[in-house]
PDB file of N, CA and C in Angstrom:
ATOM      1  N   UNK A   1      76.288 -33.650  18.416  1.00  0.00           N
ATOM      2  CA  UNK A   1      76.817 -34.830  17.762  1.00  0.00           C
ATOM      3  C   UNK A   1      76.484 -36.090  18.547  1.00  0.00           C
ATOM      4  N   UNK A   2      76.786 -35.905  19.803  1.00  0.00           N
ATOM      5  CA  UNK A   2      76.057 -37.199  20.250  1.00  0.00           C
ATOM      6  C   UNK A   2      74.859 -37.547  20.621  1.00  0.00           C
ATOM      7  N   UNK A   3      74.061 -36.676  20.307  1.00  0.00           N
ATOM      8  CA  UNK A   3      72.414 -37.116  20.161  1.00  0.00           C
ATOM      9  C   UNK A   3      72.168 -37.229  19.060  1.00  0.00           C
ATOM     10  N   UNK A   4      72.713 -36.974  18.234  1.00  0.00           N
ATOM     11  CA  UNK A   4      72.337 -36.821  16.684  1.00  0.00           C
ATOM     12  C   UNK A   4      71.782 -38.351  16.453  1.00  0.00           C
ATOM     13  N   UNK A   5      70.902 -38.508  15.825  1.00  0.00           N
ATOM     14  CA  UNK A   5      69.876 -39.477  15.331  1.00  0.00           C
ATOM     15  C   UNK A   5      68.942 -39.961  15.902  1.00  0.00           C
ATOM     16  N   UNK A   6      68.929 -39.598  17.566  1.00  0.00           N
ATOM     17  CA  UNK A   6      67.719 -39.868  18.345  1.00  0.00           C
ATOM     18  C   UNK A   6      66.375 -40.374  17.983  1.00  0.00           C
ATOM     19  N   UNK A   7      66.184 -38.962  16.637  1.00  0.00           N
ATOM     20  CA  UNK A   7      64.888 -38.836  16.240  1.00  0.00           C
ATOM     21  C   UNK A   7      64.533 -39.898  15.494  1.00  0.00           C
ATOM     22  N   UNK A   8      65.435 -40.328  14.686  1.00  0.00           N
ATOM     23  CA  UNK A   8      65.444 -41.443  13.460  1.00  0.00           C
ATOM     24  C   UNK A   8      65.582 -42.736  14.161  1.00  0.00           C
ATOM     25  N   UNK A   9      65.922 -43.103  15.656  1.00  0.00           N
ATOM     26  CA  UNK A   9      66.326 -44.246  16.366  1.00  0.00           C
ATOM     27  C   UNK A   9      67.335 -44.878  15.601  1.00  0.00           C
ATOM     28  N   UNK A  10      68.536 -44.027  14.880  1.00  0.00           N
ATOM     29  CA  UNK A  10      69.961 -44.556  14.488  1.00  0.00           C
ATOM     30  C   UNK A  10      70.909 -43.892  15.458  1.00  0.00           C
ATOM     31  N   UNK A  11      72.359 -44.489  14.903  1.00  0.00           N
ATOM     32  CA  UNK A  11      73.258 -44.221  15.773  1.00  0.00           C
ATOM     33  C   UNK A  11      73.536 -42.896  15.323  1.00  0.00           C
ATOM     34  N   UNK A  12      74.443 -42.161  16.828  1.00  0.00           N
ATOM     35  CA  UNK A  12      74.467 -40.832  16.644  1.00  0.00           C
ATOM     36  C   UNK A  12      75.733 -40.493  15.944  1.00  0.00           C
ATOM     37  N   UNK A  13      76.541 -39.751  15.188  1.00  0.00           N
ATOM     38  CA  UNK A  13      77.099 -39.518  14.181  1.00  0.00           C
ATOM     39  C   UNK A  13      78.360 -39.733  15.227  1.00  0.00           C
ATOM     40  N   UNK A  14      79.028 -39.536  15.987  1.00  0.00           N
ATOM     41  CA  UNK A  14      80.251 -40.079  16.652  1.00  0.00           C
ATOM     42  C   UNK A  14      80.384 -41.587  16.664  1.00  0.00           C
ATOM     43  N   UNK A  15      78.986 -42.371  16.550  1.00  0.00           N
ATOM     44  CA  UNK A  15      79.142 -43.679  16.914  1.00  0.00           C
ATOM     45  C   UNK A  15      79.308 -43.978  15.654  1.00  0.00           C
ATOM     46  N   UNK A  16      79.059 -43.608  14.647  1.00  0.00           N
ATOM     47  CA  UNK A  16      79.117 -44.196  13.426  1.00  0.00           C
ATOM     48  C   UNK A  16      80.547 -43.530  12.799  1.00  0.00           C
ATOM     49  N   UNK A  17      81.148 -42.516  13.159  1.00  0.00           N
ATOM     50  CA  UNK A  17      82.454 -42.074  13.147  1.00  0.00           C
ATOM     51  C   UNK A  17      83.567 -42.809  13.754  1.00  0.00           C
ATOM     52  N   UNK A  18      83.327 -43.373  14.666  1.00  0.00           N
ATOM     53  CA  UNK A  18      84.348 -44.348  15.890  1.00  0.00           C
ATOM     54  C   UNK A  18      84.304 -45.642  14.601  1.00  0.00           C
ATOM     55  N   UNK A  19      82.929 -46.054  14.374  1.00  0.00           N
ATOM     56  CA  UNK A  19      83.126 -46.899  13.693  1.00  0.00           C
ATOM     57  C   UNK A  19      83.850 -46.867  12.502  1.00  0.00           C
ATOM     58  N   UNK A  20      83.474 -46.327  11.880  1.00  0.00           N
ATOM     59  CA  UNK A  20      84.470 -45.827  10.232  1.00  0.00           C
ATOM     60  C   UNK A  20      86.083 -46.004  10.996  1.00  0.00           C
ATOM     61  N   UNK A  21      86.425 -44.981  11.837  1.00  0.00           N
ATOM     62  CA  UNK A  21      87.750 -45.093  12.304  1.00  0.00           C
ATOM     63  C   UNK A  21      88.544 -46.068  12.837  1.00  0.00           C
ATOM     64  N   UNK A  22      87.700 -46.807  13.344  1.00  0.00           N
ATOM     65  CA  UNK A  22      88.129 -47.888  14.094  1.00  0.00           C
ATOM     66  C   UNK A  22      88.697 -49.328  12.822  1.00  0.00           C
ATOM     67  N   UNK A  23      87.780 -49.272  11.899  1.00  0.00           N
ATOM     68  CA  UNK A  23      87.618 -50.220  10.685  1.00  0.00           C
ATOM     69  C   UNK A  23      88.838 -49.309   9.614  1.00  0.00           C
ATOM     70  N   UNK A  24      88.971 -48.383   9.518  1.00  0.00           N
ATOM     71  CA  UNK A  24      90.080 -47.973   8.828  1.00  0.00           C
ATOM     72  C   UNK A  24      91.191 -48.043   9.191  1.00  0.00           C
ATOM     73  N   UNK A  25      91.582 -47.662  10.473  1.00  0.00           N
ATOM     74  CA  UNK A  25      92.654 -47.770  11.252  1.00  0.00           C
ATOM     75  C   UNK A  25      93.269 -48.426  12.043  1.00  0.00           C
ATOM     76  N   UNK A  26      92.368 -49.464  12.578  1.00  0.00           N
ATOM     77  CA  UNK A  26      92.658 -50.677  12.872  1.00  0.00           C
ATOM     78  C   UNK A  26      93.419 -50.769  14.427  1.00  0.00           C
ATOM     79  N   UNK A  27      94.111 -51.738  14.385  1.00  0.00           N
ATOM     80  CA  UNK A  27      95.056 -51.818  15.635  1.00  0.00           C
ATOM     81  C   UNK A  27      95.888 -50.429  15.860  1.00  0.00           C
ATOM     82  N   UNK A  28      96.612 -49.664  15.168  1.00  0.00           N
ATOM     83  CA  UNK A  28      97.183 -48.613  15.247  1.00  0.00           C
ATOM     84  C   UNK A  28      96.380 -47.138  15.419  1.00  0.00           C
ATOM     85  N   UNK A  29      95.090 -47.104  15.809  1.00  0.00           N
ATOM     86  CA  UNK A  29      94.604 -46.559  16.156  1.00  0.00           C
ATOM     87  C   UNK A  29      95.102 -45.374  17.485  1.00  0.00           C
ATOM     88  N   UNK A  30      95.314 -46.336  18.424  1.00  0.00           N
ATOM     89  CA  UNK A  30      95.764 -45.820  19.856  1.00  0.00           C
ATOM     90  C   UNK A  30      97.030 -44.933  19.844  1.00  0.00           C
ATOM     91  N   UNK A  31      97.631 -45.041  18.559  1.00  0.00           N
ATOM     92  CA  UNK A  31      99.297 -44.471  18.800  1.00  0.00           C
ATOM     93  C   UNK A  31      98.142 -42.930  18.522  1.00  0.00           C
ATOM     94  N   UNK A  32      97.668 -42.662  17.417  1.00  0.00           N
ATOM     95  CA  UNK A  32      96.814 -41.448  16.648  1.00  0.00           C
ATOM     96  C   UNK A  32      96.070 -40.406  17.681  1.00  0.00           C
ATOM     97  N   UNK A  33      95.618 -41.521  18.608  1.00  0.00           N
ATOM     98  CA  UNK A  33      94.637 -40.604  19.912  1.00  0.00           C
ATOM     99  C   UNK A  33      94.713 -39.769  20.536  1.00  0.00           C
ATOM    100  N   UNK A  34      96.068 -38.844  20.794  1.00  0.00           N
ATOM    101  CA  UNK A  34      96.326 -37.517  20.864  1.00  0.00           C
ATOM    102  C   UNK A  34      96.556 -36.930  20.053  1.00  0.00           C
ATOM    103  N   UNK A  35      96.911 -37.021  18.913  1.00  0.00           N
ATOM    104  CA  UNK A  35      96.417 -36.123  17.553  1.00  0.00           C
ATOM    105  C   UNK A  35      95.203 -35.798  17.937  1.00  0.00           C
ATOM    106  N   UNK A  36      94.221 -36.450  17.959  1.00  0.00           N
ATOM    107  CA  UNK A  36      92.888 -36.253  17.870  1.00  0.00           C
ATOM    108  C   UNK A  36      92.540 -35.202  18.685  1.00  0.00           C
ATOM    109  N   UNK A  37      93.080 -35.224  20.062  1.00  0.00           N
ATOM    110  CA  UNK A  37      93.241 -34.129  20.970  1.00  0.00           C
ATOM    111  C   UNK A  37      93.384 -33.297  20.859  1.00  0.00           C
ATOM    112  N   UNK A  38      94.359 -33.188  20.396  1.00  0.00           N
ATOM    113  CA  UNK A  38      95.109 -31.781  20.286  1.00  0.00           C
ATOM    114  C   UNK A  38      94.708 -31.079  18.769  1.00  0.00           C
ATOM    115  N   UNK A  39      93.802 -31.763  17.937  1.00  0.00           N
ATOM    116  CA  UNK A  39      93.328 -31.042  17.076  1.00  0.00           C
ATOM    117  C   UNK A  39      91.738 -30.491  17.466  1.00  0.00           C
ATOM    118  N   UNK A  40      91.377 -31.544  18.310  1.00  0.00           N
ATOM    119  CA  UNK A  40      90.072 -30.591  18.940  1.00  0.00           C
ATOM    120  C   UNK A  40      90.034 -29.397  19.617  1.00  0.00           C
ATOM    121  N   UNK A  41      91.498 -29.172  20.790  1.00  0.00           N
ATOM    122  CA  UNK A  41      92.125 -28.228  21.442  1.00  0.00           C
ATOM    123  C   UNK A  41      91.849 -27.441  20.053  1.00  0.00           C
ATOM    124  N   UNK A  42      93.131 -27.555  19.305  1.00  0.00           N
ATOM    125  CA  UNK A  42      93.126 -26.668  18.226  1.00  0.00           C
ATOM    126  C   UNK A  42      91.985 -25.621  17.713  1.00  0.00           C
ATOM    127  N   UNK A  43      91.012 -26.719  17.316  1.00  0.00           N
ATOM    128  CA  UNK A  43      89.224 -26.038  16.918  1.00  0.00           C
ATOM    129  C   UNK A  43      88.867 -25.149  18.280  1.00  0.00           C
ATOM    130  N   UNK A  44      88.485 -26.023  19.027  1.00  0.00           N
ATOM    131  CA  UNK A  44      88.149 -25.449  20.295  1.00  0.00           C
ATOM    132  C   UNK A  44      88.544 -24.156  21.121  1.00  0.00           C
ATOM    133  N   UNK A  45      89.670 -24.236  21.306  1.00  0.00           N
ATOM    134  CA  UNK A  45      90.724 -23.634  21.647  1.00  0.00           C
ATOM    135  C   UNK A  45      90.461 -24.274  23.653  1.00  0.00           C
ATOM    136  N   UNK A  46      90.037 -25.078  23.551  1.00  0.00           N
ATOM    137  CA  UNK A  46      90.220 -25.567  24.903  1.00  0.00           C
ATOM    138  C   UNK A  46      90.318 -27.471  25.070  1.00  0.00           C
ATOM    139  N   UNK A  47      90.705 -27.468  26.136  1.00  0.00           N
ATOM    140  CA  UNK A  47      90.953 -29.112  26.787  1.00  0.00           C
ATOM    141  C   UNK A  47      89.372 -29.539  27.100  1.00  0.00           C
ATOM    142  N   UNK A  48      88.903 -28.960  27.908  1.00  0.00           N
ATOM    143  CA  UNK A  48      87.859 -28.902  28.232  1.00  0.00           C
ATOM    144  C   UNK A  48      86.590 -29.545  26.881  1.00  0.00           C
ATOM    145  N   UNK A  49      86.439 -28.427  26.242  1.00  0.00           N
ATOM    146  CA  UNK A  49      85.795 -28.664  24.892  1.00  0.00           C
ATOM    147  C   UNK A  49      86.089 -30.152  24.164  1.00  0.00           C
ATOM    148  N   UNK A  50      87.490 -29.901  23.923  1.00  0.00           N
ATOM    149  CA  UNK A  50      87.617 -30.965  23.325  1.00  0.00           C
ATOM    150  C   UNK A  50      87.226 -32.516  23.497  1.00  0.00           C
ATOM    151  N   UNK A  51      87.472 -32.970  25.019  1.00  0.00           N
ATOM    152  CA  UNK A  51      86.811 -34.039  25.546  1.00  0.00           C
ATOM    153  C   UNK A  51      85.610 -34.121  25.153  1.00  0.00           C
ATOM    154  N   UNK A  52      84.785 -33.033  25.622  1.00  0.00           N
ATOM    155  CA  UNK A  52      83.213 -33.058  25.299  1.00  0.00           C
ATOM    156  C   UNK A  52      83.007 -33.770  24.354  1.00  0.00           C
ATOM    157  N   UNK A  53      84.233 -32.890  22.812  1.00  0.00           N
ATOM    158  CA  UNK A  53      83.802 -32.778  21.521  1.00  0.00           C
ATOM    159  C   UNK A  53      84.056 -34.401  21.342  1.00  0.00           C
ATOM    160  N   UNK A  54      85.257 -34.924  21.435  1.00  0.00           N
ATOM    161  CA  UNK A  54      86.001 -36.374  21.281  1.00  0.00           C
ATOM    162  C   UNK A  54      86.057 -37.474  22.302  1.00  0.00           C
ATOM    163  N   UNK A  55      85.585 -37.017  23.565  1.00  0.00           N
ATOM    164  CA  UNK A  55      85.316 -38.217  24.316  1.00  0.00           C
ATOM    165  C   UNK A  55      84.784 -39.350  23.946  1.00  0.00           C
ATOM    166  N   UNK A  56      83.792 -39.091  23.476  1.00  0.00           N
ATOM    167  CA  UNK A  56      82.425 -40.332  23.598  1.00  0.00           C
ATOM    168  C   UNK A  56      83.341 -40.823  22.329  1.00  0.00           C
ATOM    169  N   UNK A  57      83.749 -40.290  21.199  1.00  0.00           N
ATOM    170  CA  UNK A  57      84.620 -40.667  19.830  1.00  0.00           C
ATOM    171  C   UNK A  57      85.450 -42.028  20.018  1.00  0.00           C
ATOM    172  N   UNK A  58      86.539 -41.001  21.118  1.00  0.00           N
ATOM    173  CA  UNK A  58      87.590 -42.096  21.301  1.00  0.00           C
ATOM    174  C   UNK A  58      87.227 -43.247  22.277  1.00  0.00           C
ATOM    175  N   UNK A  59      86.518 -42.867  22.791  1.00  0.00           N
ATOM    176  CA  UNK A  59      85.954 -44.564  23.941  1.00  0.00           C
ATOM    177  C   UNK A  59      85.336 -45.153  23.243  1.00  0.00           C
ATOM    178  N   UNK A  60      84.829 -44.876  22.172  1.00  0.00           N
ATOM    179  CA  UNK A  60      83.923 -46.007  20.855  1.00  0.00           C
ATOM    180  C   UNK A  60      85.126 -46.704  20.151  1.00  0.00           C
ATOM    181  N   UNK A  61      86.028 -46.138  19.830  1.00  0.00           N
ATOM    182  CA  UNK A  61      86.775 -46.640  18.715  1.00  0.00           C
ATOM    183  C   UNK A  61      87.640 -47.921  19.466  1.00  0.00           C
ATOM    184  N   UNK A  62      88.041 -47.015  20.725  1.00  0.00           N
ATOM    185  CA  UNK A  62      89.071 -47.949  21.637  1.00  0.00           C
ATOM    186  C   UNK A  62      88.083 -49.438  22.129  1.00  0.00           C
ATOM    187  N   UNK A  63      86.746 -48.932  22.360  1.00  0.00           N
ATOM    188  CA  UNK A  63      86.089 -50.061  22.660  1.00  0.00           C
ATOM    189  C   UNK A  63      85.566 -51.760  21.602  1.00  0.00           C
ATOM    190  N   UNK A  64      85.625 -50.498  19.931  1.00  0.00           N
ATOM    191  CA  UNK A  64      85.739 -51.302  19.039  1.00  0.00           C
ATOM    192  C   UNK A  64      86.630 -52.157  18.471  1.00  0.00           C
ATOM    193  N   UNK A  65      88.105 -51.336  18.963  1.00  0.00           N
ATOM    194  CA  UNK A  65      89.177 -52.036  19.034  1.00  0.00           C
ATOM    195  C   UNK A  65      89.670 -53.089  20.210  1.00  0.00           C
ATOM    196  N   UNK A  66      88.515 -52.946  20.963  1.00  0.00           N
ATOM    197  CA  UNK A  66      89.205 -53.945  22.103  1.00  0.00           C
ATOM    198  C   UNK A  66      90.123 -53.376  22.859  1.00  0.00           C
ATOM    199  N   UNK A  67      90.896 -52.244  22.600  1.00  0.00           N
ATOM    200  CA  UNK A  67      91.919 -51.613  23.068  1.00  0.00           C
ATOM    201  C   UNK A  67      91.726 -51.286  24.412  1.00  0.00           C
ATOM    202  N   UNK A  68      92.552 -50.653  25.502  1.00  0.00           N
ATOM    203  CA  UNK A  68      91.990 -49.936  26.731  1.00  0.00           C
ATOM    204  C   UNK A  68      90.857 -48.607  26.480  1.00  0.00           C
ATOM    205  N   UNK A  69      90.117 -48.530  26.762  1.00  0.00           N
ATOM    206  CA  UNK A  69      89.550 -47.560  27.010  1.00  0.00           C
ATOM    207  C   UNK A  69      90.204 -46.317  27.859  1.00  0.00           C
ATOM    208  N   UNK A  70      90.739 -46.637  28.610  1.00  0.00           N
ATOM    209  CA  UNK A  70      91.185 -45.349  29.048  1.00  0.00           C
ATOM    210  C   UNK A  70      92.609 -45.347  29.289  1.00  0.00           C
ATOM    211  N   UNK A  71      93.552 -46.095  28.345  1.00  0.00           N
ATOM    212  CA  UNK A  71      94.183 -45.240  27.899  1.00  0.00           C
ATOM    213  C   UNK A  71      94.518 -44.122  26.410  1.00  0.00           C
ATOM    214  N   UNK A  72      93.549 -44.598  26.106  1.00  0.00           N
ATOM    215  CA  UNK A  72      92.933 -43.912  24.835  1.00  0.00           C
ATOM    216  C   UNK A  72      92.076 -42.795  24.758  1.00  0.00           C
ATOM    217  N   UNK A  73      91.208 -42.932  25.866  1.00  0.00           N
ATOM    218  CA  UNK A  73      90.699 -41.304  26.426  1.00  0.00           C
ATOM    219  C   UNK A  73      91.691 -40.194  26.935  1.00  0.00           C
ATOM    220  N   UNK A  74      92.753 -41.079  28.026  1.00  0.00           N
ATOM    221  CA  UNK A  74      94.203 -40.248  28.762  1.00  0.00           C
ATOM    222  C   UNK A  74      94.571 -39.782  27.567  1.00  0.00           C
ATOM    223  N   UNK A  75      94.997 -40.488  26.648  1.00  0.00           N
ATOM    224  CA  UNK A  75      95.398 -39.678  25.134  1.00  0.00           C
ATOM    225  C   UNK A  75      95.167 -38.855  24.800  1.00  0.00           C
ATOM    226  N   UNK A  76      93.794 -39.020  24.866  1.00  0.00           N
ATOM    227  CA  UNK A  76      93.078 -37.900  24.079  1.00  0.00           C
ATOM    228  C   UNK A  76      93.045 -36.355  25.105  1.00  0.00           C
ATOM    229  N   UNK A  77      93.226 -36.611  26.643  1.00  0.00           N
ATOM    230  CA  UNK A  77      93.167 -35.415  27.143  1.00  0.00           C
ATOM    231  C   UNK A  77      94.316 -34.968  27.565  1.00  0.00           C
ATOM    232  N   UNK A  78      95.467 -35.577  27.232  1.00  0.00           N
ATOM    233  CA  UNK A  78      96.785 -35.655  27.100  1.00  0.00           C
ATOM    234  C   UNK A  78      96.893 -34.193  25.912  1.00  0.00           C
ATOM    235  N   UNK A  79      96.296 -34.989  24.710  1.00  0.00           N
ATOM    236  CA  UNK A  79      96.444 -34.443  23.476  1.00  0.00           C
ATOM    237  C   UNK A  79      95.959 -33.193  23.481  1.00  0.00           C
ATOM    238  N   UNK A  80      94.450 -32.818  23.847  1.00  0.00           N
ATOM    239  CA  UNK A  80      93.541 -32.081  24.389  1.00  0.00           C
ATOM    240  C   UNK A  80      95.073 -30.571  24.847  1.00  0.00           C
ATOM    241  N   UNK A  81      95.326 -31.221  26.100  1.00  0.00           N
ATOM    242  CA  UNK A  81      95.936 -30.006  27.140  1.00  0.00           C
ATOM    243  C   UNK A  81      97.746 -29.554  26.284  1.00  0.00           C
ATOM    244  N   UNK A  82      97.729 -30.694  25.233  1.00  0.00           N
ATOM    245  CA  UNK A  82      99.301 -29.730  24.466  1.00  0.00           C
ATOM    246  C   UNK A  82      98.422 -28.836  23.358  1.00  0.00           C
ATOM    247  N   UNK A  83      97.287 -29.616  23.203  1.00  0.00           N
ATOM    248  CA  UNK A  83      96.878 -28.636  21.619  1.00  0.00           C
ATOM    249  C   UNK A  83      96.696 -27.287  22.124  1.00  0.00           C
ATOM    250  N   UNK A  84      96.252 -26.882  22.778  1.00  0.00           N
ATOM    251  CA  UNK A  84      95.732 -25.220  23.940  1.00  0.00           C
ATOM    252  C   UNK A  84      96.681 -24.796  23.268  1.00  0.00           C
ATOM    253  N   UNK A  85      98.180 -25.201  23.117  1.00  0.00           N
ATOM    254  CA  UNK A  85      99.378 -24.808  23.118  1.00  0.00           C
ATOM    255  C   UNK A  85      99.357 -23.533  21.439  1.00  0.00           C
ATOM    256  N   UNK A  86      98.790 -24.786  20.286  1.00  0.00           N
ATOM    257  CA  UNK A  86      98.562 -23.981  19.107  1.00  0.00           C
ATOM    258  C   UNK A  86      97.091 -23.708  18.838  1.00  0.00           C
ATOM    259  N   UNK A  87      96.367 -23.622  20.121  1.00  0.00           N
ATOM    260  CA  UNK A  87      94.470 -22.846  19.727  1.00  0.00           C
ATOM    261  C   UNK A  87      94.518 -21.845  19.207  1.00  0.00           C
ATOM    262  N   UNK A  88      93.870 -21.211  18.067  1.00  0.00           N
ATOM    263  CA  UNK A  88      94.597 -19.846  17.538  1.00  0.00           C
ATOM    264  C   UNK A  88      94.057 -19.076  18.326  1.00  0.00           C
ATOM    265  N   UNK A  89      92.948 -19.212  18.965  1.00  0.00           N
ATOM    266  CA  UNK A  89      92.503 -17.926  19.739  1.00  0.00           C
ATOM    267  C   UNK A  89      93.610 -17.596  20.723  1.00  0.00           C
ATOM    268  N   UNK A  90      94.216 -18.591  21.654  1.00  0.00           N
ATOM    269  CA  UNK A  90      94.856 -18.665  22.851  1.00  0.00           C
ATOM    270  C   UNK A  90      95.706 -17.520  21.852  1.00  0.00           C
ATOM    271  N   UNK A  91      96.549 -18.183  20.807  1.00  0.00           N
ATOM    272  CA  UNK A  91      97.918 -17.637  20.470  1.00  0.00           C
ATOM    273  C   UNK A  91      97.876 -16.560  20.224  1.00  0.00           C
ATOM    274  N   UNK A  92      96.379 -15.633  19.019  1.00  0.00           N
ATOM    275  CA  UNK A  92      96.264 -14.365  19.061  1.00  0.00           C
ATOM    276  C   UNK A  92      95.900 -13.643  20.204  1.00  0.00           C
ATOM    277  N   UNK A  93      95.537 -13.591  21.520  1.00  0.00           N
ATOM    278  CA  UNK A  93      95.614 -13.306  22.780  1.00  0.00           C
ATOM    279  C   UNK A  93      96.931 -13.097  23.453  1.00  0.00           C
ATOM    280  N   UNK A  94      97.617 -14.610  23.640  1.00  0.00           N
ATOM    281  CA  UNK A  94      99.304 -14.383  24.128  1.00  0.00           C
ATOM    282  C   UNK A  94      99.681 -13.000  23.021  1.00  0.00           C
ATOM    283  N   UNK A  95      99.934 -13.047  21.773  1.00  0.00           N
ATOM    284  CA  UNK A  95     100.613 -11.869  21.260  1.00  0.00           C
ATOM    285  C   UNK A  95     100.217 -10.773  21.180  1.00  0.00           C
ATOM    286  N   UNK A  96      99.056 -10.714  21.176  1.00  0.00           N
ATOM    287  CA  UNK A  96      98.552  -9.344  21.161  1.00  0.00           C
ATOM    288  C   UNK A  96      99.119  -8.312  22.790  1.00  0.00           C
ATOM    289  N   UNK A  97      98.689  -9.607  24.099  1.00  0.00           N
ATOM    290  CA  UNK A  97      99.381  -9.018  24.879  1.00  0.00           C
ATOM    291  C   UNK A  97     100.579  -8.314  25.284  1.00  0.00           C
ATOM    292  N   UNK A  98     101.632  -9.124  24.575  1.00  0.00           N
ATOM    293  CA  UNK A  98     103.216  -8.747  24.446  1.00  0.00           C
ATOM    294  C   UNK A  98     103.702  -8.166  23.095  1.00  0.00           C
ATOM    295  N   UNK A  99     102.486  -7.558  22.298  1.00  0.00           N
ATOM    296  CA  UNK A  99     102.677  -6.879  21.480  1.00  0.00           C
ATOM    297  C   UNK A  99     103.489  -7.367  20.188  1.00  0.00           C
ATOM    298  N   UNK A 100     102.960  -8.567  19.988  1.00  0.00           N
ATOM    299  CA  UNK A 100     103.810  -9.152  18.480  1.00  0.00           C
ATOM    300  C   UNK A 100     102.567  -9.597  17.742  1.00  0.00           C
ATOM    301  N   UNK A 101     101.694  -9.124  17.245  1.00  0.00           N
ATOM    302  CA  UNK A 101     100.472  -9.027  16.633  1.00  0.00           C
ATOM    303  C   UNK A 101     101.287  -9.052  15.222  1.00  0.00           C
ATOM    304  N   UNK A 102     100.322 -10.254  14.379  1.00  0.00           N
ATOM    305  CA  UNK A 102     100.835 -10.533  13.314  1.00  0.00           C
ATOM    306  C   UNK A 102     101.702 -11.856  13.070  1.00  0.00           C
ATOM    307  N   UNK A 103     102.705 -12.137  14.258  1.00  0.00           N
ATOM    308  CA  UNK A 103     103.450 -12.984  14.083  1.00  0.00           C
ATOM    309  C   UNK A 103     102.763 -14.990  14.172  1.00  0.00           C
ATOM    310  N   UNK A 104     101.945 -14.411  14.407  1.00  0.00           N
ATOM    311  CA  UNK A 104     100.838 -16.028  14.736  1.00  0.00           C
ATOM    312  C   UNK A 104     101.364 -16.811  13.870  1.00  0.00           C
ATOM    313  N   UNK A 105     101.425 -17.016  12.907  1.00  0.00           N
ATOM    314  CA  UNK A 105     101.938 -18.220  12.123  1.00  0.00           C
ATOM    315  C   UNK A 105     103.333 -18.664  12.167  1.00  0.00           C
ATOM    316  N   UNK A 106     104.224 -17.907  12.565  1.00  0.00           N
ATOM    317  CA  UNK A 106     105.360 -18.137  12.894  1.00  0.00           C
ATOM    318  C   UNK A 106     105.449 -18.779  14.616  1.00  0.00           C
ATOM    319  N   UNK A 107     104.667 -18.152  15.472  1.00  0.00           N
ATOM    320  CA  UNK A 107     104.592 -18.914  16.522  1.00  0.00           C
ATOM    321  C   UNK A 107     103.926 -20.152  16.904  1.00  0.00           C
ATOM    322  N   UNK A 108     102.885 -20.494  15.716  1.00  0.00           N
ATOM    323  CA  UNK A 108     102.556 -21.662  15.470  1.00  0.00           C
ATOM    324  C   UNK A 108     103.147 -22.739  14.980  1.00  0.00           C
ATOM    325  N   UNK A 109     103.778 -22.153  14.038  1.00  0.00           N
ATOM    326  CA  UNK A 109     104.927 -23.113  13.370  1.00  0.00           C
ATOM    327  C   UNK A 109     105.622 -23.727  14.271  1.00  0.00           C
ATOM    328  N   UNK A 110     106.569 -22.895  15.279  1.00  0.00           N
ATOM    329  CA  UNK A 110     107.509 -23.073  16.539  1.00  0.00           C
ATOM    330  C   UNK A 110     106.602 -24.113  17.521  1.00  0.00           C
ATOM    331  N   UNK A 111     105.503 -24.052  17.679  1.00  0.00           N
ATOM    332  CA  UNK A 111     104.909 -24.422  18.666  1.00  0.00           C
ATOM    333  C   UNK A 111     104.570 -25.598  18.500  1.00  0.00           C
ATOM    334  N   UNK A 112     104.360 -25.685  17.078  1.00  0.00           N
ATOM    335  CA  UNK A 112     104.268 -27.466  16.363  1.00  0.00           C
ATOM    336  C   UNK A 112     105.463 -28.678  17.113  1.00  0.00           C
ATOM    337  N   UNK A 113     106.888 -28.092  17.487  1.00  0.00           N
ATOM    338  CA  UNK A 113     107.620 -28.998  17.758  1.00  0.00           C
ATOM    339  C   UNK A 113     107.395 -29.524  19.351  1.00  0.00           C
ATOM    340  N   UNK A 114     107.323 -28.902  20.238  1.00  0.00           N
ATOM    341  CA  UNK A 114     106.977 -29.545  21.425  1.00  0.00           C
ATOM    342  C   UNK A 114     105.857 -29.956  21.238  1.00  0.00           C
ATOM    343  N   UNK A 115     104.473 -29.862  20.006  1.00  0.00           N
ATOM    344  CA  UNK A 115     103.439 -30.696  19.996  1.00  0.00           C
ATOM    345  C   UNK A 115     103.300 -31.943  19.359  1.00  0.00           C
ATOM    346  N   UNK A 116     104.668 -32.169  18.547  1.00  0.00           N
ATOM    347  CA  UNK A 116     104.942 -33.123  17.985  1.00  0.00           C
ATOM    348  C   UNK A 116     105.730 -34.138  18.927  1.00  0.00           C
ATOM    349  N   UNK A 117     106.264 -33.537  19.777  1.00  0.00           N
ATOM    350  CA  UNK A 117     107.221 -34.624  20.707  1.00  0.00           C
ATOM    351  C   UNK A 117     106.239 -35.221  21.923  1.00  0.00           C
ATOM    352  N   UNK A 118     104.949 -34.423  22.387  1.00  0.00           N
ATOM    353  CA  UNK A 118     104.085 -34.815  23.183  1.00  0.00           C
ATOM    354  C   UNK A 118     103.303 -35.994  22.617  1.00  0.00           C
TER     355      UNK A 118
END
């Protein structure tokens, strides 16, 4: 994603994503920036990943907004390290270990509330 258009000498599809986001969302952008996190966690199933995936994202948007830059990245790896919390891989792993296989959606559900208060 972030080389994407090299070939064509356009912008690469995050930069033109920051942009869309930034122009839709405006000043209230920055409150959103661990959502973003913690839904890459989510995909990902890691913190790690997710930066990769949303770094360059959220330092475009924050930069388009004028906003801090890094506290809008902190957000995002803020967001990043609660989402792990509902990665489904992580969660089918935790249960399988302690033997509650099956229950994943119910422990996701549960797990939504401390990801909502982060």
């Amino acid at each position: 994603m972030i080389q994407s258009g090299q070939a064509q000498d356009v912008d690469s599809m995050l930069v033109v994503l920051s942009d869309f986001m930034a122009n839709s969302a405006g000043g209230v952008y920055p409150m959103f920036a661990a959502l973003v996190g913690a839904f890459g966690a989510f995909l990902a199933g890691s913190n790690t990943v997710s930066d990769i995936l949303f770094g360059t994202f959220q330092f475009e948007v924050a930069s388009n907004l004028g906003a801090s830059r890094t506290i809008v990245v902190a957000a995002q790896a803020v967001g990043g390290a609660i989402g792990n919390l509902v990665a489904i891989h992580n969660v089918v792993a935790a249960l399988a270990v302690v033997g509650l296989v099956g229950e994943e959606g119910r422990v996701i559900r549960l797990e939504l509330i401390p990801l909502a208060y982060y």
